[in-house]
Structures are given as structure tokens and as C-alpha cells.
PDB file of N, CA and C in Angstrom:
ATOM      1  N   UNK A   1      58.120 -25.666  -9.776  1.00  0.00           N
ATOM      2  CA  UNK A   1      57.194 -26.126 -10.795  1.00  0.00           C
ATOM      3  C   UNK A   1      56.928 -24.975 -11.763  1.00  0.00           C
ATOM      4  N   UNK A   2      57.091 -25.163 -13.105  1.00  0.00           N
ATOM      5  CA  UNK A   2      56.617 -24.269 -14.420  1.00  0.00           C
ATOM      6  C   UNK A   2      55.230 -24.141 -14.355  1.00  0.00           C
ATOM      7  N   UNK A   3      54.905 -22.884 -14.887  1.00  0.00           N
ATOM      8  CA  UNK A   3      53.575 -22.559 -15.067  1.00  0.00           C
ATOM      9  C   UNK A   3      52.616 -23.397 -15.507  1.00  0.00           C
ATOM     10  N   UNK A   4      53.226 -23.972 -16.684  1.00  0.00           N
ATOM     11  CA  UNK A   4      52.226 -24.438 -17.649  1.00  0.00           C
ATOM     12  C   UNK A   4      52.181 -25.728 -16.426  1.00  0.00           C
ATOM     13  N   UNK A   5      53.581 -26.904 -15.898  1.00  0.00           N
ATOM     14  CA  UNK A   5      52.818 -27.971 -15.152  1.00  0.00           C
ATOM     15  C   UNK A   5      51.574 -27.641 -13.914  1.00  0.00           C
ATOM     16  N   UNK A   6      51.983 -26.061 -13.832  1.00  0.00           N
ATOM     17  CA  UNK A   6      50.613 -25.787 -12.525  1.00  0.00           C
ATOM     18  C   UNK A   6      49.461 -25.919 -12.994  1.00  0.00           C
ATOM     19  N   UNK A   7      49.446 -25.164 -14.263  1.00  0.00           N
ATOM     20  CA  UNK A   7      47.663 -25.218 -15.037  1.00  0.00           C
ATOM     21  C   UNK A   7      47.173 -26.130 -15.262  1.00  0.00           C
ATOM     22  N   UNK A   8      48.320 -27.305 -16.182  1.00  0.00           N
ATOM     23  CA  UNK A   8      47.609 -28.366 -16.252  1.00  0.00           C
ATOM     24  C   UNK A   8      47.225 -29.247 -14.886  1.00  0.00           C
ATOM     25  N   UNK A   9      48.122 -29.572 -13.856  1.00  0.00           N
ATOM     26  CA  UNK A   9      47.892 -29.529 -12.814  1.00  0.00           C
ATOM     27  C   UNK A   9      46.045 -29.240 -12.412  1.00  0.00           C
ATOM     28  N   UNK A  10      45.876 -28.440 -12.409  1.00  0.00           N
ATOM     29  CA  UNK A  10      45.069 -27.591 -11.966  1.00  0.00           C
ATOM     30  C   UNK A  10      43.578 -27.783 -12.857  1.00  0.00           C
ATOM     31  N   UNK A  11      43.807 -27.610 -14.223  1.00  0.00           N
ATOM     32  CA  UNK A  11      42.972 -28.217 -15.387  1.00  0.00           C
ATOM     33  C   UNK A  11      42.362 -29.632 -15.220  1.00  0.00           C
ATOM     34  N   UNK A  12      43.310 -30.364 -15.098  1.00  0.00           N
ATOM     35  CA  UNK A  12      43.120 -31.928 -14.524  1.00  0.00           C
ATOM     36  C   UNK A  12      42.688 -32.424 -13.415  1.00  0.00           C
ATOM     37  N   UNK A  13      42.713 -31.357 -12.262  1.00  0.00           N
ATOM     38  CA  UNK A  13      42.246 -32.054 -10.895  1.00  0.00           C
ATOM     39  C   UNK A  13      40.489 -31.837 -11.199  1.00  0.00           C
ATOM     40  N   UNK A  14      40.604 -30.194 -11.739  1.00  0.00           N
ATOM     41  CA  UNK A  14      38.946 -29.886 -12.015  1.00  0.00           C
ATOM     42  C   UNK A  14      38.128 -30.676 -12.681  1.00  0.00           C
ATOM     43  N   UNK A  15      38.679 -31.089 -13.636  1.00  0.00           N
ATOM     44  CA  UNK A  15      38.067 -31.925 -14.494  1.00  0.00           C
ATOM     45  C   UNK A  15      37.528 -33.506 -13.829  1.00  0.00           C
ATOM     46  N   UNK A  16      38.103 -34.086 -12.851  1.00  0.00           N
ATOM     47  CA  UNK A  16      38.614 -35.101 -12.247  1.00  0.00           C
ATOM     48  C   UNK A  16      37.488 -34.656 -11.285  1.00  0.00           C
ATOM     49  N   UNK A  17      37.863 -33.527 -10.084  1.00  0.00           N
ATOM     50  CA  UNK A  17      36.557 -33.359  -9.214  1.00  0.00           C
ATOM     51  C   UNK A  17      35.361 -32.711  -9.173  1.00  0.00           C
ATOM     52  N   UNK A  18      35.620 -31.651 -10.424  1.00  0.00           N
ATOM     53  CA  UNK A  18      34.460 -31.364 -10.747  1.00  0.00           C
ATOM     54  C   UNK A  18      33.234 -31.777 -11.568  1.00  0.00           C
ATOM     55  N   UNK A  19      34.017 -32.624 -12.927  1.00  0.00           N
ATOM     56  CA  UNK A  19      33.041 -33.350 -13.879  1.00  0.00           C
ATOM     57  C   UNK A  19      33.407 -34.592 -13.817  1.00  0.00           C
ATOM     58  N   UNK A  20      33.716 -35.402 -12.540  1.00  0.00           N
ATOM     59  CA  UNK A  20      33.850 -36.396 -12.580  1.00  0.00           C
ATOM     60  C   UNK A  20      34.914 -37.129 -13.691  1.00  0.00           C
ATOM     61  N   UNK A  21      35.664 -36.619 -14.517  1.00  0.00           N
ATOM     62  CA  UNK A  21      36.144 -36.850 -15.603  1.00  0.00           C
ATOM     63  C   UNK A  21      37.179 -38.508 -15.125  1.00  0.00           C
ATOM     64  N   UNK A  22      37.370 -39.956 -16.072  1.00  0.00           N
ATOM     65  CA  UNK A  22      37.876 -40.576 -15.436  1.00  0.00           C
ATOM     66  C   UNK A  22      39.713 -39.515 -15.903  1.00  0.00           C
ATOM     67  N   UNK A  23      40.272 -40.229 -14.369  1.00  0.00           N
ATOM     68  CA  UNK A  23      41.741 -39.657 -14.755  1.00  0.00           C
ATOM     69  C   UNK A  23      42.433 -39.910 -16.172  1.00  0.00           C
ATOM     70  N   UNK A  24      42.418 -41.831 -16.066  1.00  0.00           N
ATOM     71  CA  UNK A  24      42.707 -42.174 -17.187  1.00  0.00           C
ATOM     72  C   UNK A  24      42.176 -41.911 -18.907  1.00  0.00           C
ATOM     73  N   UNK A  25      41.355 -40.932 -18.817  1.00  0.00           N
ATOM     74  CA  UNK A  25      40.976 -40.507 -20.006  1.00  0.00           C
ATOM     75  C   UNK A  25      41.590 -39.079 -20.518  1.00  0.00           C
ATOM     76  N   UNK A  26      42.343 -38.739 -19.619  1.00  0.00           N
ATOM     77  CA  UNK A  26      43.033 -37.035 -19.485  1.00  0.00           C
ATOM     78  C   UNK A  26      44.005 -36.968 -20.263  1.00  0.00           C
ATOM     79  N   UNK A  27      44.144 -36.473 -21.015  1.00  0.00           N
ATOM     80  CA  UNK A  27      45.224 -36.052 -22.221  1.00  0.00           C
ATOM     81  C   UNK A  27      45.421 -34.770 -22.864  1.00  0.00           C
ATOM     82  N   UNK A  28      46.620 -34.269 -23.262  1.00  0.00           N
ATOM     83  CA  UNK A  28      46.530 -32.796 -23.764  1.00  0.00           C
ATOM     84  C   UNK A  28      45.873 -33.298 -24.972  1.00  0.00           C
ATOM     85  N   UNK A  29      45.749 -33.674 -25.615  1.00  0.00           N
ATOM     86  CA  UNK A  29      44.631 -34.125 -27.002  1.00  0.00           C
ATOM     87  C   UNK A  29      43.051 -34.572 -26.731  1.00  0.00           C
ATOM     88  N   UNK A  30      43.016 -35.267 -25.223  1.00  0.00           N
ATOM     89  CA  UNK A  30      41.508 -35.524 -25.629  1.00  0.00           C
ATOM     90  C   UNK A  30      40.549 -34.314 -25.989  1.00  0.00           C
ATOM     91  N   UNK A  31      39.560 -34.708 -26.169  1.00  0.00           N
ATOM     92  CA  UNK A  31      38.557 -33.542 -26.939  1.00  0.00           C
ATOM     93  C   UNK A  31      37.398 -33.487 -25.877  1.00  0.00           C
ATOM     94  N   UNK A  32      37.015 -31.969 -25.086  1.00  0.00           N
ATOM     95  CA  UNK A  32      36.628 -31.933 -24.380  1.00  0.00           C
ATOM     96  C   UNK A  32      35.354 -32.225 -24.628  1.00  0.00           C
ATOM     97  N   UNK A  33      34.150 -32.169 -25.376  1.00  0.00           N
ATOM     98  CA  UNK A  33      33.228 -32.355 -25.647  1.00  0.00           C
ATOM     99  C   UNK A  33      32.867 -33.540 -26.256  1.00  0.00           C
ATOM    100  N   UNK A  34      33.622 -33.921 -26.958  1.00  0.00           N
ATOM    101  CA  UNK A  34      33.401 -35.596 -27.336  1.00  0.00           C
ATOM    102  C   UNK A  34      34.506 -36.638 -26.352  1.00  0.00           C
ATOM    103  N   UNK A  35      35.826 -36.756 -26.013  1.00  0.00           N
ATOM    104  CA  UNK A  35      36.256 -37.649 -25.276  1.00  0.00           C
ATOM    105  C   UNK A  35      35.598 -37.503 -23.639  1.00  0.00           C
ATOM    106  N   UNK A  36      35.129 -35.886 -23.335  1.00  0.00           N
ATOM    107  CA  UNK A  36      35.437 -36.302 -21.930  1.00  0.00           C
ATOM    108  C   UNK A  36      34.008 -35.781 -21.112  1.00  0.00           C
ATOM    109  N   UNK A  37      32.759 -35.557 -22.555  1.00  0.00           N
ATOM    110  CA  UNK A  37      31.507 -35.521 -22.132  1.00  0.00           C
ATOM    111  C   UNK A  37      31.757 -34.154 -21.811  1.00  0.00           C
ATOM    112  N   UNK A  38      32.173 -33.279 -21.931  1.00  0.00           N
ATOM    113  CA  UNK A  38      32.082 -31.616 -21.044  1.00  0.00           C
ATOM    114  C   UNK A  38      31.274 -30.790 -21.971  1.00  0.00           C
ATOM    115  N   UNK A  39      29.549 -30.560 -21.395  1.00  0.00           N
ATOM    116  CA  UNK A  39      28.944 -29.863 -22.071  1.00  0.00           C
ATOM    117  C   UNK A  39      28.903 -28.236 -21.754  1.00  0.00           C
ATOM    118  N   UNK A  40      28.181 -27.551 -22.742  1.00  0.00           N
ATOM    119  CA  UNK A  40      28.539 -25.984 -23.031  1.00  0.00           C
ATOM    120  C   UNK A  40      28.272 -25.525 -21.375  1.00  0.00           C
ATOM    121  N   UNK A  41      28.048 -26.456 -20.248  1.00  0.00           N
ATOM    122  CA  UNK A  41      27.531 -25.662 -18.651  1.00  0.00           C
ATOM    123  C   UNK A  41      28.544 -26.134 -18.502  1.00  0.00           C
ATOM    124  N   UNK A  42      29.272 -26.998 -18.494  1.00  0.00           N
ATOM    125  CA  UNK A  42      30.746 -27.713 -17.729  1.00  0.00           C
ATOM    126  C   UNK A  42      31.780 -26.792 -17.750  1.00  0.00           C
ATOM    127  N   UNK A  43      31.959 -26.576 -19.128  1.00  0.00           N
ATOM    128  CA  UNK A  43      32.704 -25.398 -19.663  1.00  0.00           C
ATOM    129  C   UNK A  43      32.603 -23.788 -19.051  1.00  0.00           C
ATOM    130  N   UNK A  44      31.271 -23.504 -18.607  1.00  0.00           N
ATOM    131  CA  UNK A  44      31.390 -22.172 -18.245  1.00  0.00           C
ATOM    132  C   UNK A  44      31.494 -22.369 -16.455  1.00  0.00           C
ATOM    133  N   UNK A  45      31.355 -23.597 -16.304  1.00  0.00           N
ATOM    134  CA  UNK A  45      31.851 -23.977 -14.518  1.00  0.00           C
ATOM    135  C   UNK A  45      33.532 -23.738 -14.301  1.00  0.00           C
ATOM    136  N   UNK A  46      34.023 -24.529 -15.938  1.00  0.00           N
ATOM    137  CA  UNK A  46      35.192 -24.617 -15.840  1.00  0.00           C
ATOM    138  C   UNK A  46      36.267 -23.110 -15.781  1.00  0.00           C
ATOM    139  N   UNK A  47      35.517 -22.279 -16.697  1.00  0.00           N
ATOM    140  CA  UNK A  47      35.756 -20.906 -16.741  1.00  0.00           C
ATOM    141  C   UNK A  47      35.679 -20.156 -15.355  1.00  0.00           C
ATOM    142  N   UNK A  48      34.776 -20.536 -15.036  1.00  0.00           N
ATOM    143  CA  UNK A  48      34.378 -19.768 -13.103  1.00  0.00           C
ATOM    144  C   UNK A  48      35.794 -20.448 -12.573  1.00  0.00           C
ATOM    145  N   UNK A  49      35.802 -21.878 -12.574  1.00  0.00           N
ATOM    146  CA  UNK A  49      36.801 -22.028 -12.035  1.00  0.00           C
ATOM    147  C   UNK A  49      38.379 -21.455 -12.391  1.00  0.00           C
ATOM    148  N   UNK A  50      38.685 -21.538 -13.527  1.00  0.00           N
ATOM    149  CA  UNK A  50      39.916 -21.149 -14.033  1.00  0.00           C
ATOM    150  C   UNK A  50      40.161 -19.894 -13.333  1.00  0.00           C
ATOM    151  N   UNK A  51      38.738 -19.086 -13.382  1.00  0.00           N
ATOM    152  CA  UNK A  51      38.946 -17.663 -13.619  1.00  0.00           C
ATOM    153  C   UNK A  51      39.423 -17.509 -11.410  1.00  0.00           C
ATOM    154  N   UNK A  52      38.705 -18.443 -10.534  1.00  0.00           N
ATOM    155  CA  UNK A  52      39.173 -17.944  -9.517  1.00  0.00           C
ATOM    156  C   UNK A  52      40.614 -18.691  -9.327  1.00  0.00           C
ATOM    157  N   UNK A  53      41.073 -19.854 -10.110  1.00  0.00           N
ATOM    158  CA  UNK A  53      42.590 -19.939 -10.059  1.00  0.00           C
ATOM    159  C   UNK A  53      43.726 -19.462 -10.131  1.00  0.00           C
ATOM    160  N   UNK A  54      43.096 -18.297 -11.307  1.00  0.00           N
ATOM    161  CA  UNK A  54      44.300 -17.555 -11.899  1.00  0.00           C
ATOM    162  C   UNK A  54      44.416 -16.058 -11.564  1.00  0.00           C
ATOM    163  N   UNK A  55      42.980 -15.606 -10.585  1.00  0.00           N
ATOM    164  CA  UNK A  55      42.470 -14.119 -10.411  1.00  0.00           C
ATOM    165  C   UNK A  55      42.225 -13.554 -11.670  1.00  0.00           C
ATOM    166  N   UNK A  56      42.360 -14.111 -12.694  1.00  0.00           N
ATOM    167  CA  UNK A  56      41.993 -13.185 -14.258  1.00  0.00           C
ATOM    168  C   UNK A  56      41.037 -13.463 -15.272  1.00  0.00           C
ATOM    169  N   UNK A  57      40.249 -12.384 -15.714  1.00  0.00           N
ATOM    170  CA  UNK A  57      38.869 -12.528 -16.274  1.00  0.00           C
ATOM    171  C   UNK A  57      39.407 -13.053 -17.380  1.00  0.00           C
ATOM    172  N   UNK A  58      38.785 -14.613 -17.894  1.00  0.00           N
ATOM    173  CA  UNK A  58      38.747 -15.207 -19.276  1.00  0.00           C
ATOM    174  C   UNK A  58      37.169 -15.006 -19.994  1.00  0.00           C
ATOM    175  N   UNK A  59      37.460 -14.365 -20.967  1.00  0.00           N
ATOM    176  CA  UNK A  59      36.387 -14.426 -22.092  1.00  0.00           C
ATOM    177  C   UNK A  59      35.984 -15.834 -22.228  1.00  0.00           C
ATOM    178  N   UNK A  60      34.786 -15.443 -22.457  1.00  0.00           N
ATOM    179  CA  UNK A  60      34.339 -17.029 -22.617  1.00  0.00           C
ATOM    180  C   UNK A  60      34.432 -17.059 -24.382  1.00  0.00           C
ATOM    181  N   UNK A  61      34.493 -15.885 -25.337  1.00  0.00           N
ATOM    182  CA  UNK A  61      34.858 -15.995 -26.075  1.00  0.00           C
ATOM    183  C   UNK A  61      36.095 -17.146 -26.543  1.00  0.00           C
ATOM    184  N   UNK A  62      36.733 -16.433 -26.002  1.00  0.00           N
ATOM    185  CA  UNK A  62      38.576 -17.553 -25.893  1.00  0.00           C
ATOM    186  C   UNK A  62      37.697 -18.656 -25.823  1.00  0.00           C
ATOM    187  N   UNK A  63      36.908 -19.201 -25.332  1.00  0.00           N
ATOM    188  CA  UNK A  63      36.587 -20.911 -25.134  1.00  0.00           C
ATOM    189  C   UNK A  63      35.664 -21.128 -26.427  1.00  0.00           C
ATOM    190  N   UNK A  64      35.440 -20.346 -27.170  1.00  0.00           N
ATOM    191  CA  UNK A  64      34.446 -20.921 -28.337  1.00  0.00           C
ATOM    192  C   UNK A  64      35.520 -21.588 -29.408  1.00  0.00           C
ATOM    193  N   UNK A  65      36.792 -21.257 -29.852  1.00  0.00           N
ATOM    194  CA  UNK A  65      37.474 -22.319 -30.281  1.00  0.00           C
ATOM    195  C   UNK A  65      38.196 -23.632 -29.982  1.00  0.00           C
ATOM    196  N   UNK A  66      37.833 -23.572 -28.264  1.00  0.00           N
ATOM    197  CA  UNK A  66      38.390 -25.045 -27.205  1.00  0.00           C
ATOM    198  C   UNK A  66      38.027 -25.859 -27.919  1.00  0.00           C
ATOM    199  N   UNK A  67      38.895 -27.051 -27.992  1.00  0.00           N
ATOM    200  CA  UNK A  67      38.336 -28.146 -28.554  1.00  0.00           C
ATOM    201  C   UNK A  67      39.087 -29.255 -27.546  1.00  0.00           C
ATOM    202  N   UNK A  68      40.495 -29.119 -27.215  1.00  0.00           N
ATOM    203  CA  UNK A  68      40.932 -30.099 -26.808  1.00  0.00           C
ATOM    204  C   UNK A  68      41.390 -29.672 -25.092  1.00  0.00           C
ATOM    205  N   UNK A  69      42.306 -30.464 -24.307  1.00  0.00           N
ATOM    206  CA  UNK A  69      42.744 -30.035 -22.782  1.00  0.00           C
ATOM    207  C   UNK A  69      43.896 -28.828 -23.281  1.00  0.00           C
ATOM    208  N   UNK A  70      44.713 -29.455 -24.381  1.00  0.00           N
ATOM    209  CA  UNK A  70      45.699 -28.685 -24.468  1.00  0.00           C
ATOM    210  C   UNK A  70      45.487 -27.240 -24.806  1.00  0.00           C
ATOM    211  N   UNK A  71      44.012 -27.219 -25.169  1.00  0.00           N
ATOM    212  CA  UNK A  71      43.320 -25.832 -26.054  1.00  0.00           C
ATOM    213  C   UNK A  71      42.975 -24.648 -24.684  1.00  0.00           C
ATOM    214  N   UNK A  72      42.575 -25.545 -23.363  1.00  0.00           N
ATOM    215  CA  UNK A  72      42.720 -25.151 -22.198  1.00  0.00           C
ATOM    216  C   UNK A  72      43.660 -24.511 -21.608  1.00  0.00           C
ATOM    217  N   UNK A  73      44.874 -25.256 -21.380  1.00  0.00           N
ATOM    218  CA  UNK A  73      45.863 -25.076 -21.068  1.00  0.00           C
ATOM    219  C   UNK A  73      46.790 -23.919 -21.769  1.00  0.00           C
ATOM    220  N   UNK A  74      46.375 -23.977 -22.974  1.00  0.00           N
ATOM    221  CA  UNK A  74      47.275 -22.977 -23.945  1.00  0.00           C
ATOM    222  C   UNK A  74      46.584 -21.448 -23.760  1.00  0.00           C
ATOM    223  N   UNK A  75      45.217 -21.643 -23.165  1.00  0.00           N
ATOM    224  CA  UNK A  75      44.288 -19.799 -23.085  1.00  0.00           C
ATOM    225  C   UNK A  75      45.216 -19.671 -21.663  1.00  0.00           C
ATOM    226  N   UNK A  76      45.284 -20.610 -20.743  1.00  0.00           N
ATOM    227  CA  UNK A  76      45.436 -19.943 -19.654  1.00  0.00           C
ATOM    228  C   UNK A  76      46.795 -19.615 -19.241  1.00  0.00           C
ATOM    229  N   UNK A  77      47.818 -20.289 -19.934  1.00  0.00           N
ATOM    230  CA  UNK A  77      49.041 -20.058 -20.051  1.00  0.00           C
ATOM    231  C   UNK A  77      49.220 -18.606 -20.359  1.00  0.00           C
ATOM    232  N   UNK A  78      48.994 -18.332 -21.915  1.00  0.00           N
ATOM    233  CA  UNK A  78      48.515 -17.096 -22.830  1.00  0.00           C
ATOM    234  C   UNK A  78      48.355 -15.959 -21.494  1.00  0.00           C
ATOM    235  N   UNK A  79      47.081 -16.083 -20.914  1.00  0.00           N
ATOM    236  CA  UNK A  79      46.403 -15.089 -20.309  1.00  0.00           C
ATOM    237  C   UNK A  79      47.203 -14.931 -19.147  1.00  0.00           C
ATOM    238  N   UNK A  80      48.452 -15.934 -18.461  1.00  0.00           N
ATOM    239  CA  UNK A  80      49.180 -15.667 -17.234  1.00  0.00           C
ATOM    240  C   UNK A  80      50.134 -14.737 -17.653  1.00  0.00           C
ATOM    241  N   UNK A  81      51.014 -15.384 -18.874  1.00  0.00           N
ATOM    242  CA  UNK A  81      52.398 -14.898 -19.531  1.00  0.00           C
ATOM    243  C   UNK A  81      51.605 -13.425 -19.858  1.00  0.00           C
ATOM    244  N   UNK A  82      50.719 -13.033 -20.312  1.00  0.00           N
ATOM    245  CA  UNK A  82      50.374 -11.090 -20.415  1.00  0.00           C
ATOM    246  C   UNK A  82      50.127 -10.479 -19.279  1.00  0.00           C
ATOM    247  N   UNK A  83      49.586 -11.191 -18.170  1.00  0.00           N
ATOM    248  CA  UNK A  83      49.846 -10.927 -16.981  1.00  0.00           C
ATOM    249  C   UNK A  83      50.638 -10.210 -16.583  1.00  0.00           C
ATOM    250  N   UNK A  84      52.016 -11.515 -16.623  1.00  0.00           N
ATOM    251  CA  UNK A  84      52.988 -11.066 -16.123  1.00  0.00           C
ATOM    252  C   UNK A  84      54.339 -10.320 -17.137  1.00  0.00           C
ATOM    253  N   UNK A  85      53.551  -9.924 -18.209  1.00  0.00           N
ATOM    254  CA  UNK A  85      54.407  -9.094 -19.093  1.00  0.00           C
ATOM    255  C   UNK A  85      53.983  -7.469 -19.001  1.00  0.00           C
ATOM    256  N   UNK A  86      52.851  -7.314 -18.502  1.00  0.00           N
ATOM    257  CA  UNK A  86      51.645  -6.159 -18.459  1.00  0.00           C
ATOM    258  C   UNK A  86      52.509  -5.321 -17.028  1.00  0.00           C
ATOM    259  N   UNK A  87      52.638  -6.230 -16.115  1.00  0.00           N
ATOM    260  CA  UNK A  87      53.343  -6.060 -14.885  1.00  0.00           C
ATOM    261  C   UNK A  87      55.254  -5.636 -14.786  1.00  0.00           C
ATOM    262  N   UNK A  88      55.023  -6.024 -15.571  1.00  0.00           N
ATOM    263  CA  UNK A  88      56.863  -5.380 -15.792  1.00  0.00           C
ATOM    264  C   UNK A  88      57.457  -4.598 -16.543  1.00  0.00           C
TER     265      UNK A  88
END
């Protein structure tokens, strides 16, 4: 499995068991704050969470331009791939 299907993976289950999110509303386009109800505390749950998924500190900065799943998916991708470029 590719990175990016793990995150989203991973993006989607949280969303699903943590904010109740329905599945069928999950899309790299929906909009986290208007399609899928995720207010400014959901978001920094979601960050705690990301952050023990991936072992790596995300700015919560990085999340003040989130707007959509894919906007998710694209910080944490970002923040793996320097990871593992930092490392080699």
C-alpha cells in the first residue's frame, strides 16, 4: 500500500470514529467545516491524532489553510515525504 492510500486510510477511519463523520459523505473534496461539521476542537483532536499516526509534530499552523479532506491528506503526505528525505 502507497503512502498517500495509508493517510487517507487513516484520515477517513478518524473522521468516521472519531467525529462520527457519515462514511458516505467522505470525499477528497468535501469541506471539512461545512460538508462534514468539523469544528476548530475537531480539528485540533484531529491534529493530536495525525500527529500520534505519523510520530511527527504538525503545526497547527499548516491547518489554518485546511479547507477540504484532500487539504488533509496533502499536509500529511508533505510532512512524511521530508521525513523521509531528511533521513537519507
Amino acid at each position: 500500500m502507497d503512502v498517500r492510500t495509508e493517510v487517507t486510510e487513516k484520515i477517513n477511519s478518524t473522521l468516521i470514529d472519531l467525529f462520527e463523520v457519515d462514511p458516505e459523505a467522505i470525499s477528497d473534496s468535501s469541506l471539512l467545516y461545512e460538508d462534514l461539521d468539523i469544528d476548530s476542537i475537531d480539528a485540533v483532536d484531529l491534529i493530536i491524532e495525525l500527529k500520534a499516526f505519523t510520530g511527527l509534530v504538525i503545526d497547527p499552523d499548516d491547518f489554518k489553510s485546511v479547507k477540504t479532506v484532500e487539504d488533509v491528506i496533502n499536509i500529511v503526505c508533505k510532512l512524511l515525504e521530508n521525513e523521509t528525505n531528511s533521513e537519507g
